[in-house]
N, C-alpha and C. Protein backbone atom coordinates (compact mmCIF):
# COMPACT_ATOMS: atom_id res chain seq x y z
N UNK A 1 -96.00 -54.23 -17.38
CA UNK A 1 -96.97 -54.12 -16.30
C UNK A 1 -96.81 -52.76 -15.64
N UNK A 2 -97.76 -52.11 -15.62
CA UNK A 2 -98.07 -50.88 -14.50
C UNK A 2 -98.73 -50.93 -13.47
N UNK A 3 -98.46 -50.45 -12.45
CA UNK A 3 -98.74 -50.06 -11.34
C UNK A 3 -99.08 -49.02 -10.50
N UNK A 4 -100.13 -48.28 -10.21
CA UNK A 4 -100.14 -47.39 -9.41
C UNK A 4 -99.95 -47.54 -7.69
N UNK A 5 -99.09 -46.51 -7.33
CA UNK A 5 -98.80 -46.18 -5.86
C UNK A 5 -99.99 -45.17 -5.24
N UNK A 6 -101.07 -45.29 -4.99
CA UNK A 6 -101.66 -43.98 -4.56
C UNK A 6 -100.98 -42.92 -3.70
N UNK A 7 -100.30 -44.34 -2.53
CA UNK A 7 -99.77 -42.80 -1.29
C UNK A 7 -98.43 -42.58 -1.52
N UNK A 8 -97.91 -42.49 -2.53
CA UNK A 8 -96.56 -42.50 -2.93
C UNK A 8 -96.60 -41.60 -4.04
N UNK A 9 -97.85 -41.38 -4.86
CA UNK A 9 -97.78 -40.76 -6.22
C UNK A 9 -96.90 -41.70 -7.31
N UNK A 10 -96.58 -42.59 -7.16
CA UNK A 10 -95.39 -43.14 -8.47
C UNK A 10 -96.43 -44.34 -9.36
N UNK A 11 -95.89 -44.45 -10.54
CA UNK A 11 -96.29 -45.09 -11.79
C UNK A 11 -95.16 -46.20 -11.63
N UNK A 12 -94.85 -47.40 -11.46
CA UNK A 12 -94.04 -48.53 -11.60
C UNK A 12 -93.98 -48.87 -13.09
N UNK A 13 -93.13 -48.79 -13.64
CA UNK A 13 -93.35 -50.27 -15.01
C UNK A 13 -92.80 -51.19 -15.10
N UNK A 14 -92.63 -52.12 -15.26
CA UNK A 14 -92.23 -53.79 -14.92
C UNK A 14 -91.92 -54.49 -16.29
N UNK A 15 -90.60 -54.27 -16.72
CA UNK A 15 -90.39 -55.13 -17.63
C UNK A 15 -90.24 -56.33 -17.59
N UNK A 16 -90.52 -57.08 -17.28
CA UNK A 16 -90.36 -58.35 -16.91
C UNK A 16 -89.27 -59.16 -18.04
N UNK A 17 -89.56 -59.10 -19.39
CA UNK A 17 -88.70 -59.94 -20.00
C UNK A 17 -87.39 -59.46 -20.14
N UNK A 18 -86.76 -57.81 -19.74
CA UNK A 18 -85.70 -57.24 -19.77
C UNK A 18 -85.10 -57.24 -18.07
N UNK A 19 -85.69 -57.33 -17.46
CA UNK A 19 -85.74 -57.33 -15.84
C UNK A 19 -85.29 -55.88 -15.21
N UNK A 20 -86.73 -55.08 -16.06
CA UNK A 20 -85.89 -53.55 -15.94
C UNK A 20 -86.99 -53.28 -14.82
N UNK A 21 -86.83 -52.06 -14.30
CA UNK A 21 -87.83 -51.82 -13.31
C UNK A 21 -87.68 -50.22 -13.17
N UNK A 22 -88.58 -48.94 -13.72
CA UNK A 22 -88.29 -48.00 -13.81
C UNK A 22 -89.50 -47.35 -12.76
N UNK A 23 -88.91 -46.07 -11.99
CA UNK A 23 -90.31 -45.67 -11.39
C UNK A 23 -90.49 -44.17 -11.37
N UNK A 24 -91.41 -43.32 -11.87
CA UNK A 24 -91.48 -42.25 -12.15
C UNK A 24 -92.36 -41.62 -11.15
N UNK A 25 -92.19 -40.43 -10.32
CA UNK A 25 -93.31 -39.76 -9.35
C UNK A 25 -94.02 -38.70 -10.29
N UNK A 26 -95.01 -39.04 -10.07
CA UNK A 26 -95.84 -37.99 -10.99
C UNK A 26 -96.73 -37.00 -9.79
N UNK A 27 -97.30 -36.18 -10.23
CA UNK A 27 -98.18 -34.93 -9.82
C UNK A 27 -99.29 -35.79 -8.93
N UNK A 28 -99.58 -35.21 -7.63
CA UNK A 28 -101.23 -35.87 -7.25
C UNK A 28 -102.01 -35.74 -7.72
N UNK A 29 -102.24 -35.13 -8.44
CA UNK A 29 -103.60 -35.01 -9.72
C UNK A 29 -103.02 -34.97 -10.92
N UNK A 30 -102.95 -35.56 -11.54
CA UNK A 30 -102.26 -36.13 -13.06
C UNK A 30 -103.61 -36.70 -14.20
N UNK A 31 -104.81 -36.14 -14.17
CA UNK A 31 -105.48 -37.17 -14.93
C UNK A 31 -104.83 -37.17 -16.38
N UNK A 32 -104.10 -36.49 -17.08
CA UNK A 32 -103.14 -37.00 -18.31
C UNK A 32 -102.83 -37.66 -18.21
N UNK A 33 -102.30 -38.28 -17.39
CA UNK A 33 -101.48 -39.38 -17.13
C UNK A 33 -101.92 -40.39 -17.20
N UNK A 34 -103.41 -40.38 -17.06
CA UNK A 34 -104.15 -41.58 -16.23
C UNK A 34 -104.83 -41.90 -17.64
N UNK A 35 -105.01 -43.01 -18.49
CA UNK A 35 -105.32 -43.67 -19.46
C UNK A 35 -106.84 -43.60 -20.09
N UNK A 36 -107.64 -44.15 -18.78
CA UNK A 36 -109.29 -44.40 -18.64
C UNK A 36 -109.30 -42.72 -18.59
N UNK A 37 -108.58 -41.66 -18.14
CA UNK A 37 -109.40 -40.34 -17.98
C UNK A 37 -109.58 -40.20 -19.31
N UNK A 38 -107.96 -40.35 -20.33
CA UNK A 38 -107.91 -39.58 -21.65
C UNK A 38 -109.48 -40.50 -22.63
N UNK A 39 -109.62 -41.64 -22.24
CA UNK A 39 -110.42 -42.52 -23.54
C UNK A 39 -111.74 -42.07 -22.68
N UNK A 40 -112.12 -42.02 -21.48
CA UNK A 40 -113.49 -41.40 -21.16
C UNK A 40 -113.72 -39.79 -21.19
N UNK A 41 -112.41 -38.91 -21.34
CA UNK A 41 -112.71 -37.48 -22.22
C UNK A 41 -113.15 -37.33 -23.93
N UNK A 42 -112.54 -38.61 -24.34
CA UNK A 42 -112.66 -38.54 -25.89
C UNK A 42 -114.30 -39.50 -25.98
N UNK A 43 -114.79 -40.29 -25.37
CA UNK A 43 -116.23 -40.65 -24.90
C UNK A 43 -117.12 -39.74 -24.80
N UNK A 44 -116.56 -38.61 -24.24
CA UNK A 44 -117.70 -37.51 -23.82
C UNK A 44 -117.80 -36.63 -24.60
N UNK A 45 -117.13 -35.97 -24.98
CA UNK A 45 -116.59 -34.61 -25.68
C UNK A 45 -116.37 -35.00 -27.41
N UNK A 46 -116.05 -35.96 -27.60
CA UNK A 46 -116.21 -36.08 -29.16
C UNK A 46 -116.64 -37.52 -30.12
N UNK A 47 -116.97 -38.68 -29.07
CA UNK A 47 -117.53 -39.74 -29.63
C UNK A 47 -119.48 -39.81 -29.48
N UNK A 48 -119.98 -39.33 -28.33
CA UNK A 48 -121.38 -39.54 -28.48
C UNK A 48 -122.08 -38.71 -28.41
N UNK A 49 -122.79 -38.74 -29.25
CA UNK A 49 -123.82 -37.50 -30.48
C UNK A 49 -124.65 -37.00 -29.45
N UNK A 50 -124.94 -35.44 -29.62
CA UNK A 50 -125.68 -34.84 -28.66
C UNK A 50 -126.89 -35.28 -28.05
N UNK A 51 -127.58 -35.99 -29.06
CA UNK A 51 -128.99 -36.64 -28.92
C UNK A 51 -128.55 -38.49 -27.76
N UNK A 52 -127.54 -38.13 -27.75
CA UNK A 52 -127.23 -39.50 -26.72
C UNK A 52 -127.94 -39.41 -25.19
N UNK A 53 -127.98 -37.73 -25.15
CA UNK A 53 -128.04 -36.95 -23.87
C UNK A 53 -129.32 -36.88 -23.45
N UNK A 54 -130.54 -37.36 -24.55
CA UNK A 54 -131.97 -36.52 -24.38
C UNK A 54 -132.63 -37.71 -23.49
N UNK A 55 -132.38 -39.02 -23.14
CA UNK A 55 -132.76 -40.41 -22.02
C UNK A 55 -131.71 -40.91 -21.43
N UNK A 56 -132.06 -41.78 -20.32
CA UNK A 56 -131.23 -42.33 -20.18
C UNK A 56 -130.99 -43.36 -20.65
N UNK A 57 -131.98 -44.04 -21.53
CA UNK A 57 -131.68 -45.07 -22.60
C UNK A 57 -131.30 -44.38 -23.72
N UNK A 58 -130.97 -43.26 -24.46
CA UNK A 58 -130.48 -43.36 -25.14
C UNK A 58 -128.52 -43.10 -24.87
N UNK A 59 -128.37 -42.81 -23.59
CA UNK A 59 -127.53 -42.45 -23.49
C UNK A 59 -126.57 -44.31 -23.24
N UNK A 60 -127.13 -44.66 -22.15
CA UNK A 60 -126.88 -45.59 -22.40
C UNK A 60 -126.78 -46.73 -23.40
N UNK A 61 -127.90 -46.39 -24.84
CA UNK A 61 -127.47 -47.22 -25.92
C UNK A 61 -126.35 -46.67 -26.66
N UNK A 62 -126.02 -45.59 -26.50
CA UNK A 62 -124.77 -45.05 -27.42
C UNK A 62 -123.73 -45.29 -26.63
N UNK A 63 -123.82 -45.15 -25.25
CA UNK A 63 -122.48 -45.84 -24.78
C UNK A 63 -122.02 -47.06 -25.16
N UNK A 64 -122.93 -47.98 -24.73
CA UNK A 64 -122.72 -49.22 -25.28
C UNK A 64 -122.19 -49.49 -26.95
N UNK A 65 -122.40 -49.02 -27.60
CA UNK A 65 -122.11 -48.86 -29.21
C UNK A 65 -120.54 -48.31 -28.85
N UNK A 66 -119.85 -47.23 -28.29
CA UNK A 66 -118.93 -46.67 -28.28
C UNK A 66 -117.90 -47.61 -27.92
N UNK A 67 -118.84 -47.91 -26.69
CA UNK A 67 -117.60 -48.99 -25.95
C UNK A 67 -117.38 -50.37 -26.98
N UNK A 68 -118.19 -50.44 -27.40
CA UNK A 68 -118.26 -51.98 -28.31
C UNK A 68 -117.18 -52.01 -29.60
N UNK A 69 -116.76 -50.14 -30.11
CA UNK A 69 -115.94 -49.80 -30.93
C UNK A 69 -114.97 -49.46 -31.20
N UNK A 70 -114.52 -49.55 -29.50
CA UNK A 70 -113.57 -48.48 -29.78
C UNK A 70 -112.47 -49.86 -30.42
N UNK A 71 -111.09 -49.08 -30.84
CA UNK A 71 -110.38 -49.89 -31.80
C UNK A 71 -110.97 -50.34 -32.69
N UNK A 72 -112.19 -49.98 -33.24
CA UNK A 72 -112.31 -50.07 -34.83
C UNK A 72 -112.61 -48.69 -35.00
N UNK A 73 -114.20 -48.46 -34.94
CA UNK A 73 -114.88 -47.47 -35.15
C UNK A 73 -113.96 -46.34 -34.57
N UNK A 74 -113.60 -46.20 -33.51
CA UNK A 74 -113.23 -45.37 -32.17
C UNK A 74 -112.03 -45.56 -31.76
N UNK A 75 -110.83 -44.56 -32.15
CA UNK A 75 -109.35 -44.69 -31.77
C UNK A 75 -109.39 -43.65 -31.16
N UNK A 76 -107.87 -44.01 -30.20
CA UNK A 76 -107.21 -43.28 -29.68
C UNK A 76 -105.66 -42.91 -29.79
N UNK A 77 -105.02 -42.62 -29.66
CA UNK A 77 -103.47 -42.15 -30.42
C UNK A 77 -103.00 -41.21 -28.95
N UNK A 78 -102.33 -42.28 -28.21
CA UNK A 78 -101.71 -41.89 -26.84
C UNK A 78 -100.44 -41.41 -27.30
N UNK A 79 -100.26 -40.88 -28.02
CA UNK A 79 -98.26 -40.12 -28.43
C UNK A 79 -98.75 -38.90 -28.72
């Protein structure tokens, strides 16, 4: 389990079945860090086709397709 602290800056992780409890302070602006930034940079910048951009239905139908794929069609490799 993770946790964000906003006014603290720290990341919690919660092992629960080891009963470990580690807590790391990270940067106030960290979007590396931050999960949803890295998979909605790889959304923008290299999963939906330029022509996604020309409506807002089409943009919105290719989102929807993206999101519907990712982990098959659409990986990510957080290491």
């Amino acid at each position: 389990m993770r946790q964000f602290i906003p006014a603290m800056n720290l990341i919690v992780i919660l092992n629960v079945g080891e009963k470990n409890l580690t807590i790391y302070r990270i940067p106030t602006y960290s979007p590396e860090l931050n999960v949803i930034e890295i998979v909605w940079r790889k959304i923008k910048y290299d999963w939906l086709p330029f022509e996604a951009y020309k409506s807002f239905a089409d943009l919105k139908r290719e989102l929807f397709n993206v999101l519907a794929n990712i982990g098959t069609s659409y990986n990510v490799n957080f290491s």
